[in-house]
PDB file of N, CA and C in Angstrom:
ATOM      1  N   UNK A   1      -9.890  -7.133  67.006  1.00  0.00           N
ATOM      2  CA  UNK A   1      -8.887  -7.062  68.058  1.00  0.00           C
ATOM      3  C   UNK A   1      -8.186  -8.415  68.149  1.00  0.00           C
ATOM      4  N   UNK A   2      -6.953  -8.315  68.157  1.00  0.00           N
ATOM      5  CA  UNK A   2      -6.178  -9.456  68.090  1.00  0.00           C
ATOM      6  C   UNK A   2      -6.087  -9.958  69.610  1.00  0.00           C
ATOM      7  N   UNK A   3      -6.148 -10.574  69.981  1.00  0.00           N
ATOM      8  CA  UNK A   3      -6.047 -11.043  71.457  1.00  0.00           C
ATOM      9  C   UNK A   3      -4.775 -12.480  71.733  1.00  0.00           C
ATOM     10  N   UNK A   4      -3.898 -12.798  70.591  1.00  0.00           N
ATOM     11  CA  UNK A   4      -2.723 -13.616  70.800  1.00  0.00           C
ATOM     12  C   UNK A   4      -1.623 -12.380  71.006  1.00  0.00           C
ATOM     13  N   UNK A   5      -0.125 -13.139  71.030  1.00  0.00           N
ATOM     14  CA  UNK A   5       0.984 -12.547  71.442  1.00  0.00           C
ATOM     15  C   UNK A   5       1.462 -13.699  71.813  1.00  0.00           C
ATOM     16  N   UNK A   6       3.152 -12.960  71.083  1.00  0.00           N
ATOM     17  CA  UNK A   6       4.219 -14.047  71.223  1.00  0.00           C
ATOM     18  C   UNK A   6       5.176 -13.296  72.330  1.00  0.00           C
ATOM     19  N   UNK A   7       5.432 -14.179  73.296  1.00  0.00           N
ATOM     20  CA  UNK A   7       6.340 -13.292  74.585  1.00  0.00           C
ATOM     21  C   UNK A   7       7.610 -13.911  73.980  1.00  0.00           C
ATOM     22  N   UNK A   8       8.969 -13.311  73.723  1.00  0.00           N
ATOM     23  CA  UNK A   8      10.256 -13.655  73.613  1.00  0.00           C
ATOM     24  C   UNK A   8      10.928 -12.876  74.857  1.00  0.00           C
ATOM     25  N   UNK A   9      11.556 -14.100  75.710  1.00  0.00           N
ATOM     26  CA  UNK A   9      11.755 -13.648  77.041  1.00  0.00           C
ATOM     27  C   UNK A   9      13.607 -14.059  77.073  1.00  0.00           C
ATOM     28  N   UNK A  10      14.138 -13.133  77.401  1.00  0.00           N
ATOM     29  CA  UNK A  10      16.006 -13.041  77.914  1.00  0.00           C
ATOM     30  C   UNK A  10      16.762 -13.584  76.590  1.00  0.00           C
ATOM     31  N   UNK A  11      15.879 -13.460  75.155  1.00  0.00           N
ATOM     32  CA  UNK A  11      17.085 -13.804  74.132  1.00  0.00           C
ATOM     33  C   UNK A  11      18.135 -12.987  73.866  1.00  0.00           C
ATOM     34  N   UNK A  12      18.940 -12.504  74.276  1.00  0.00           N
ATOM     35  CA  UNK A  12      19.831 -11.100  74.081  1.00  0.00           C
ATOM     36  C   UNK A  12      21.098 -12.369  73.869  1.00  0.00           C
ATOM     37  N   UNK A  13      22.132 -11.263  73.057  1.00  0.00           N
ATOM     38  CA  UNK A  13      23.513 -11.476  72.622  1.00  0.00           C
ATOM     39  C   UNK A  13      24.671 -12.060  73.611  1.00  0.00           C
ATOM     40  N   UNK A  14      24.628 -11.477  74.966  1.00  0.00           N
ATOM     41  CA  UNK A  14      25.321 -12.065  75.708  1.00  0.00           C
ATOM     42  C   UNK A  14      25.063 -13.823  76.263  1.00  0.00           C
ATOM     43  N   UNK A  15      24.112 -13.954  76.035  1.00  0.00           N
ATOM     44  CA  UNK A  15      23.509 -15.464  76.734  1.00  0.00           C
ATOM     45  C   UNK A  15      24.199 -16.258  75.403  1.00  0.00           C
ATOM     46  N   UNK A  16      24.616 -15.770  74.466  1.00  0.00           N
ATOM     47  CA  UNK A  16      24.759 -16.428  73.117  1.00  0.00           C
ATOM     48  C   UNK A  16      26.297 -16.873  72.597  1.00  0.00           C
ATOM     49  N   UNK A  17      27.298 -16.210  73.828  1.00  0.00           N
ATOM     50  CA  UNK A  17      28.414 -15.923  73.858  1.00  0.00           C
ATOM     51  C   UNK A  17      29.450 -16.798  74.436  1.00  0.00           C
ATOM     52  N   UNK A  18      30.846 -17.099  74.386  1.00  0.00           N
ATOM     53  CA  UNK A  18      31.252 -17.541  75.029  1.00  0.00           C
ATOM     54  C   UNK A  18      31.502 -16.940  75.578  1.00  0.00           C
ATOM     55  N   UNK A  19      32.139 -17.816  77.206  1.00  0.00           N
ATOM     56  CA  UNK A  19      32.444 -18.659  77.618  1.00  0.00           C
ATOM     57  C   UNK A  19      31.518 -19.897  77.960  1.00  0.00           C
ATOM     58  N   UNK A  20      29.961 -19.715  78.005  1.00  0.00           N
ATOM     59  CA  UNK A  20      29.356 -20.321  78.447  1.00  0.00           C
ATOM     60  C   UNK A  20      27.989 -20.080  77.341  1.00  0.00           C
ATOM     61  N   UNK A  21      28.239 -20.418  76.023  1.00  0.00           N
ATOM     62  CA  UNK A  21      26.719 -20.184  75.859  1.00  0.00           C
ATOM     63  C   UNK A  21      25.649 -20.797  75.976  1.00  0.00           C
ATOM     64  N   UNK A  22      24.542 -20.466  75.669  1.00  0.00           N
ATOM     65  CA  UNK A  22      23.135 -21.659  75.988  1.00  0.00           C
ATOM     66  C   UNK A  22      23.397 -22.501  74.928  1.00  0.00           C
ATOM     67  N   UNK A  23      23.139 -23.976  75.372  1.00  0.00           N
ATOM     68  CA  UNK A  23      22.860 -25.009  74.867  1.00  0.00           C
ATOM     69  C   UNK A  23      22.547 -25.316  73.250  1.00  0.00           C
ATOM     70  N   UNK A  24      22.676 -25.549  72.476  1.00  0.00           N
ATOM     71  CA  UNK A  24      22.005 -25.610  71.072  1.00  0.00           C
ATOM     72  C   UNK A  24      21.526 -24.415  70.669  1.00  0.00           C
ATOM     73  N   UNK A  25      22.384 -22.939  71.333  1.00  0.00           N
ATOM     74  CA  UNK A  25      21.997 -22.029  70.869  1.00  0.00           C
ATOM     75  C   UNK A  25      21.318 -21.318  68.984  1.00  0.00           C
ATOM     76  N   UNK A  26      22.146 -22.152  68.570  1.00  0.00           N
ATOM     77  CA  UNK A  26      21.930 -21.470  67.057  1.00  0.00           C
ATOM     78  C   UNK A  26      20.650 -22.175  66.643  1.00  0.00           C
ATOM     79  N   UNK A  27      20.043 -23.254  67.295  1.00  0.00           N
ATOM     80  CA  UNK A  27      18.762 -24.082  67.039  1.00  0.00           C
ATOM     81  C   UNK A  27      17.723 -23.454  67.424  1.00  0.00           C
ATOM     82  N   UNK A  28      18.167 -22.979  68.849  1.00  0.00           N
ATOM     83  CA  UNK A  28      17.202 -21.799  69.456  1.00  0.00           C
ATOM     84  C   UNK A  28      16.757 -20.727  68.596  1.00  0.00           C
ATOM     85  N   UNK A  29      17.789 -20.089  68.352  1.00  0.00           N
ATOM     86  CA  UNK A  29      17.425 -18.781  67.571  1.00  0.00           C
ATOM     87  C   UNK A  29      16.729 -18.846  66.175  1.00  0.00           C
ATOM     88  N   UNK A  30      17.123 -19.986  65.596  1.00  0.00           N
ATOM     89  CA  UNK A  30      16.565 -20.331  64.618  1.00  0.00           C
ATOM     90  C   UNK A  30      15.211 -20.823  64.585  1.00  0.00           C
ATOM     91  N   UNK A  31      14.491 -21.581  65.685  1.00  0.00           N
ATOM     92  CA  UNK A  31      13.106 -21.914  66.032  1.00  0.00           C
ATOM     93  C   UNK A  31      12.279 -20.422  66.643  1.00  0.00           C
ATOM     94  N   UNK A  32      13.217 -19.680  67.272  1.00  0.00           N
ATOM     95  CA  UNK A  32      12.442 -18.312  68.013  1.00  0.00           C
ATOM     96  C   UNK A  32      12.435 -16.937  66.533  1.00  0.00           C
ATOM     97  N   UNK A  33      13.489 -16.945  66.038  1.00  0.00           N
ATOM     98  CA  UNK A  33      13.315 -16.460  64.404  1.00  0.00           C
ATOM     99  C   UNK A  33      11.773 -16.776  63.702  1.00  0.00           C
ATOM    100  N   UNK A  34      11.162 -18.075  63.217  1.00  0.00           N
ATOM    101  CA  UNK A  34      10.119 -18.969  62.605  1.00  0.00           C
ATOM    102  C   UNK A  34       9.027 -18.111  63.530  1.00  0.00           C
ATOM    103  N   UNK A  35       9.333 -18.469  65.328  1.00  0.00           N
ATOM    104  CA  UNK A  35       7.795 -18.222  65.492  1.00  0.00           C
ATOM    105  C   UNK A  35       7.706 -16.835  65.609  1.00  0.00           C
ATOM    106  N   UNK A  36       8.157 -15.715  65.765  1.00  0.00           N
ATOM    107  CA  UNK A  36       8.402 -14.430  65.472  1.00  0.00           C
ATOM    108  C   UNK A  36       7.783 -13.972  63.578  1.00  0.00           C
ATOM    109  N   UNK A  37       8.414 -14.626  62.823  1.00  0.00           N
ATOM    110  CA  UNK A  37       8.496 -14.615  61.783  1.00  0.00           C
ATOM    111  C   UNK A  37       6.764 -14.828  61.676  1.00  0.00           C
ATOM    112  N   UNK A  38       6.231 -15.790  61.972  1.00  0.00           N
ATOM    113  CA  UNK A  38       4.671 -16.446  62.110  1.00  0.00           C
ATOM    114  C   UNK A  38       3.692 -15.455  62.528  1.00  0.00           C
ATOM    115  N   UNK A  39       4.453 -15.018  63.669  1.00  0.00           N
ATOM    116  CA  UNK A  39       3.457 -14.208  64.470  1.00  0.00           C
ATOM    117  C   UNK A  39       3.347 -12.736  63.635  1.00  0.00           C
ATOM    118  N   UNK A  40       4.441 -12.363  63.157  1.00  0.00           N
ATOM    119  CA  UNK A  40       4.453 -10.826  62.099  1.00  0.00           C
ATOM    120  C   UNK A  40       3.042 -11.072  61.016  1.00  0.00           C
ATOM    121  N   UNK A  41       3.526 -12.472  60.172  1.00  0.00           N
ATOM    122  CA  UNK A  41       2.770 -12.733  59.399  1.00  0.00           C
ATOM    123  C   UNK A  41       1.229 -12.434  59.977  1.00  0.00           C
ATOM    124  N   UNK A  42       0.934 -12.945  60.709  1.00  0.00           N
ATOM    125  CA  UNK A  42      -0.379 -13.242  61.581  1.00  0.00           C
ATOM    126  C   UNK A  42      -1.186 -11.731  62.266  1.00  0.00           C
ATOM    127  N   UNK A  43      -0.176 -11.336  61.775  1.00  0.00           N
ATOM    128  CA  UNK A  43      -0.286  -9.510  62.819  1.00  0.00           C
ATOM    129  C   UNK A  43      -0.374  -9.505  64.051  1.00  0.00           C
ATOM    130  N   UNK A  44      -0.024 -10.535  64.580  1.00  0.00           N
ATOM    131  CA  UNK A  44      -0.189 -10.617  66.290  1.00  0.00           C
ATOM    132  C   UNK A  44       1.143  -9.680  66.601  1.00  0.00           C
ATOM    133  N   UNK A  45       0.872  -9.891  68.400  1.00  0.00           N
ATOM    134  CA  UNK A  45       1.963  -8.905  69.080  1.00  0.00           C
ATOM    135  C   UNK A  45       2.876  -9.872  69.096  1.00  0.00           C
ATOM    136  N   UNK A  46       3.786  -9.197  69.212  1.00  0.00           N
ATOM    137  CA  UNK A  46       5.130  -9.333  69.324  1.00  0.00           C
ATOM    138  C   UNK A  46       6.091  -8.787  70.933  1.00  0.00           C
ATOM    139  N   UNK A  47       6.335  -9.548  71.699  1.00  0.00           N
ATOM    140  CA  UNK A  47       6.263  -8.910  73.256  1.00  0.00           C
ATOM    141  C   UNK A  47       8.186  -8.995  73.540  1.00  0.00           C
ATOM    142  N   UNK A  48       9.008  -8.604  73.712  1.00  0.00           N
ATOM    143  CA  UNK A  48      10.804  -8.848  74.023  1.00  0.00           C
ATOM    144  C   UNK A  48      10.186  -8.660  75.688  1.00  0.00           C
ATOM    145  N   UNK A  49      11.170  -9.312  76.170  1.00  0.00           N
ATOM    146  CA  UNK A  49      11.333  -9.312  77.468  1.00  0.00           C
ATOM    147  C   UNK A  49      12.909  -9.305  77.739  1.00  0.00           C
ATOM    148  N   UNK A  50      13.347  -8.229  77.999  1.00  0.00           N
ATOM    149  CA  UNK A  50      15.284  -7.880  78.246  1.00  0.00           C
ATOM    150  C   UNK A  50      15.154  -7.662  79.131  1.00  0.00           C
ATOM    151  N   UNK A  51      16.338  -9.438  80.188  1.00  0.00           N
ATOM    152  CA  UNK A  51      16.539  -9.404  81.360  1.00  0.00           C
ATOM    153  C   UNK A  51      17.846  -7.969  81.795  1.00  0.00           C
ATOM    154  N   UNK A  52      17.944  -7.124  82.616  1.00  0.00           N
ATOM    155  CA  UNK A  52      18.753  -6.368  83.179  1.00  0.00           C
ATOM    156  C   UNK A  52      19.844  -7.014  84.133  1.00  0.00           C
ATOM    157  N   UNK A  53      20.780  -7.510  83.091  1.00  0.00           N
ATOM    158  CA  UNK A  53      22.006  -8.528  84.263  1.00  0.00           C
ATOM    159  C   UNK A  53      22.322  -7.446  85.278  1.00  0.00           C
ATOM    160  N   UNK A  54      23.446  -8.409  85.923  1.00  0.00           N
ATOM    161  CA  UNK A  54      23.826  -7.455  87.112  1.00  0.00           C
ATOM    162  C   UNK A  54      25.965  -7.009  86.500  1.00  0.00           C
ATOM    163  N   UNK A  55      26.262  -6.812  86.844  1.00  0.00           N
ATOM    164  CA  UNK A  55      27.857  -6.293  86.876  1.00  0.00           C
ATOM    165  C   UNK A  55      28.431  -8.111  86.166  1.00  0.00           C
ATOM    166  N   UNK A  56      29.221  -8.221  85.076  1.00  0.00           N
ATOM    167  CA  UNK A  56      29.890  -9.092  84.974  1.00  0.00           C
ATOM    168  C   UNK A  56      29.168 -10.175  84.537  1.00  0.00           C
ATOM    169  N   UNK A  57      27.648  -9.905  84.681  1.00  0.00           N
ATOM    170  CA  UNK A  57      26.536 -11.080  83.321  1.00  0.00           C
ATOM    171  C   UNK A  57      26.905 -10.873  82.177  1.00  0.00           C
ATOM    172  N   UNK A  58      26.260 -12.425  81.488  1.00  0.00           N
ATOM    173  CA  UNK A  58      26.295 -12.324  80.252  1.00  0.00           C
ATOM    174  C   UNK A  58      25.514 -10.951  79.589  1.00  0.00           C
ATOM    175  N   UNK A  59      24.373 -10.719  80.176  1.00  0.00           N
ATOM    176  CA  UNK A  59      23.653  -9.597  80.116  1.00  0.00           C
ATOM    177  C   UNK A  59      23.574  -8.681  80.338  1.00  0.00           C
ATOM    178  N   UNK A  60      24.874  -7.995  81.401  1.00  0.00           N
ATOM    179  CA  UNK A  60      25.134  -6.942  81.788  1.00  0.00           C
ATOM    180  C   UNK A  60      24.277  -5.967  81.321  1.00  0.00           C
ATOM    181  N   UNK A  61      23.399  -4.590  82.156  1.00  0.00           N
ATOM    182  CA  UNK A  61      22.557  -3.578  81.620  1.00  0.00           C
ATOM    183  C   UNK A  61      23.694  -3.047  80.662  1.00  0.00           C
ATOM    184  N   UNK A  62      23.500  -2.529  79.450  1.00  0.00           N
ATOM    185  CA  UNK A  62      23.864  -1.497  78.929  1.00  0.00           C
ATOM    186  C   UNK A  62      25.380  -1.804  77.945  1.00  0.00           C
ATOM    187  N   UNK A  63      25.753  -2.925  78.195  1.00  0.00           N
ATOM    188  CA  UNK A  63      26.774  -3.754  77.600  1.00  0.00           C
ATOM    189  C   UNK A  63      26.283  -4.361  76.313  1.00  0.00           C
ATOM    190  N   UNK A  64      27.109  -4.842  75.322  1.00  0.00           N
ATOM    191  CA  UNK A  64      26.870  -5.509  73.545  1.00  0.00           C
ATOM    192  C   UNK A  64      25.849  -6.618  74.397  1.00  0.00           C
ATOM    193  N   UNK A  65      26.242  -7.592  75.593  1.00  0.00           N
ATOM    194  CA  UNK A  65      25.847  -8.455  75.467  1.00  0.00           C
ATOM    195  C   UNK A  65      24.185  -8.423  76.104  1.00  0.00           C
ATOM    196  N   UNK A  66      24.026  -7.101  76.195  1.00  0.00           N
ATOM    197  CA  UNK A  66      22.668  -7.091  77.228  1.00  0.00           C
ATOM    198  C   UNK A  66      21.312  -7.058  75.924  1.00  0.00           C
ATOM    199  N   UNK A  67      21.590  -6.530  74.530  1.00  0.00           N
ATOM    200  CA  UNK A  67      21.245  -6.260  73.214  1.00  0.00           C
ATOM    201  C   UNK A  67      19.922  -7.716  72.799  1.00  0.00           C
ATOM    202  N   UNK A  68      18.650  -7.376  72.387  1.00  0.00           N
ATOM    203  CA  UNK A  68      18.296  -8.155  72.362  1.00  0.00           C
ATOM    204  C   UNK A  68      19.244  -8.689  71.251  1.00  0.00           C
ATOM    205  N   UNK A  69      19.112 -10.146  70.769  1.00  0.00           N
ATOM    206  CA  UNK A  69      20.308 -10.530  69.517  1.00  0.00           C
ATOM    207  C   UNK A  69      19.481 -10.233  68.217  1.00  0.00           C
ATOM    208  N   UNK A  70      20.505  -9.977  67.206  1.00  0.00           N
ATOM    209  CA  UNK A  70      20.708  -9.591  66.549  1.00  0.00           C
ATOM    210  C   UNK A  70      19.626 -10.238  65.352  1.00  0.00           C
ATOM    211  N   UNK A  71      19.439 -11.545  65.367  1.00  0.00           N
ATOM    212  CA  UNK A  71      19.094 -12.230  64.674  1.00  0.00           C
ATOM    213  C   UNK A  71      17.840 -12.086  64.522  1.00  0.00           C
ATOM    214  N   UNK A  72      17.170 -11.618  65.888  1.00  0.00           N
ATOM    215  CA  UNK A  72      15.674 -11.824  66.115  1.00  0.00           C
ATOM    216  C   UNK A  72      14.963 -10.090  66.847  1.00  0.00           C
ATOM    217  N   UNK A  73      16.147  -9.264  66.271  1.00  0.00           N
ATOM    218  CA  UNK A  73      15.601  -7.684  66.711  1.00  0.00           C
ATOM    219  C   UNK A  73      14.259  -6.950  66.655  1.00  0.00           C
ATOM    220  N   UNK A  74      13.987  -6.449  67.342  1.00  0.00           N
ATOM    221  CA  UNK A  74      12.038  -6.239  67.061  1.00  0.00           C
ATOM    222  C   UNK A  74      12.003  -5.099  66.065  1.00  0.00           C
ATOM    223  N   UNK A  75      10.901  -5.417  65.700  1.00  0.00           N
ATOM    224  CA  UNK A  75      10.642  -4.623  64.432  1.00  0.00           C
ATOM    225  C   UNK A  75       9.846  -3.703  64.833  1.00  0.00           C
ATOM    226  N   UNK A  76       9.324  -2.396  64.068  1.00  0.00           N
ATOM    227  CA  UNK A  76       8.398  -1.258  64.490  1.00  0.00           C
ATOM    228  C   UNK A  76       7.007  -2.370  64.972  1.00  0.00           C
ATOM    229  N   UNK A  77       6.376  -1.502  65.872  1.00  0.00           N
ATOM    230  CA  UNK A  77       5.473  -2.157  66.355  1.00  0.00           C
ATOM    231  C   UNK A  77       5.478  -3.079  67.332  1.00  0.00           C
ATOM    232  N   UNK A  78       6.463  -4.044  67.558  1.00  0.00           N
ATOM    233  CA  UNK A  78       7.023  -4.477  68.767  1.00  0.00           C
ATOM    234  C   UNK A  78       6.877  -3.971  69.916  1.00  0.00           C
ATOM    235  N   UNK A  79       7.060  -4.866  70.947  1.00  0.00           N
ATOM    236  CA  UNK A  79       7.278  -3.836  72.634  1.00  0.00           C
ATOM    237  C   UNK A  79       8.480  -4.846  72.913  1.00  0.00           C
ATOM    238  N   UNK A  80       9.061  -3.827  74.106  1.00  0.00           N
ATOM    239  CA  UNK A  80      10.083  -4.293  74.180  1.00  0.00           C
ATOM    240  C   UNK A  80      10.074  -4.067  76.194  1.00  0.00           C
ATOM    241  N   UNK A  81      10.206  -4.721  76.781  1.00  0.00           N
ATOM    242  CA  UNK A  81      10.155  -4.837  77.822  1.00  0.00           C
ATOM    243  C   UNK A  81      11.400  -5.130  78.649  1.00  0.00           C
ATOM    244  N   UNK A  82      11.528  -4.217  80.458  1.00  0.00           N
ATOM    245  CA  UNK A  82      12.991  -4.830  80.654  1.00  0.00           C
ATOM    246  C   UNK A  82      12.484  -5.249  82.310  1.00  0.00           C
ATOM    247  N   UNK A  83      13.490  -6.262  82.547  1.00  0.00           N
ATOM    248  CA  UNK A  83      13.499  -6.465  83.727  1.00  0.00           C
ATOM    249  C   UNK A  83      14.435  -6.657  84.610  1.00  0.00           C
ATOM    250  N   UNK A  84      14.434  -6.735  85.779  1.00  0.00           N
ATOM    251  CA  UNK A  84      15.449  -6.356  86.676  1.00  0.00           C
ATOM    252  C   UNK A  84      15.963  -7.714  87.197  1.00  0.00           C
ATOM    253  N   UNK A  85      14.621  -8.811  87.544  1.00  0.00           N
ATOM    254  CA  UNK A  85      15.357  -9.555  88.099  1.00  0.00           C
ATOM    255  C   UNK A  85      14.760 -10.769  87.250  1.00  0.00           C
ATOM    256  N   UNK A  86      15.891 -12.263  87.172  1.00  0.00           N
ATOM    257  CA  UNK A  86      15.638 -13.175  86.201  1.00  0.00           C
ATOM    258  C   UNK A  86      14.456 -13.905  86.402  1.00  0.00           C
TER     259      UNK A  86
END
């Protein structure tokens, strides 16, 4: 029984976007890619956490930008988790 897990928490497409994106975004994704990548290797879990924006977020529910991104999409076996508030 594996008892690690990697939590990836609010990486979705809209946070990634202009007008305002996060900080050194493409560094981000590229370090959260590796430990994802690690953890597959490892057979550990793999946990998404998709924040549920509200009207006019980067994250908007149900909008391109609410999508976990693209770069780092869960694979079979994954969970994928949503939440309501940040």
């Amino acid at each position: 029984m594996n008892k690690k897990a990697l939590l990836v928490i609010d990486i979705q497409s809209g946070n990634f976007s202009n007008p305002d994106p996060i900080f050194y975004g493409d560094e981000l994704l590229s370090k959260v890619k590796r430990l994802i990548d690690k953890a597959h290797s490892k057979d550990q879990l793999v946990v998404f956490i998709q924040n549920n924006g509200g009207v006019g977020d980067p994250d908007e529910y149900g909008t391109p930008g609410w999508n976990i991104h693209s770069l780092i999409s869960p694979l079979k076996g994954d969970l994928v988790y949503s939440k309501d508030f940040p």
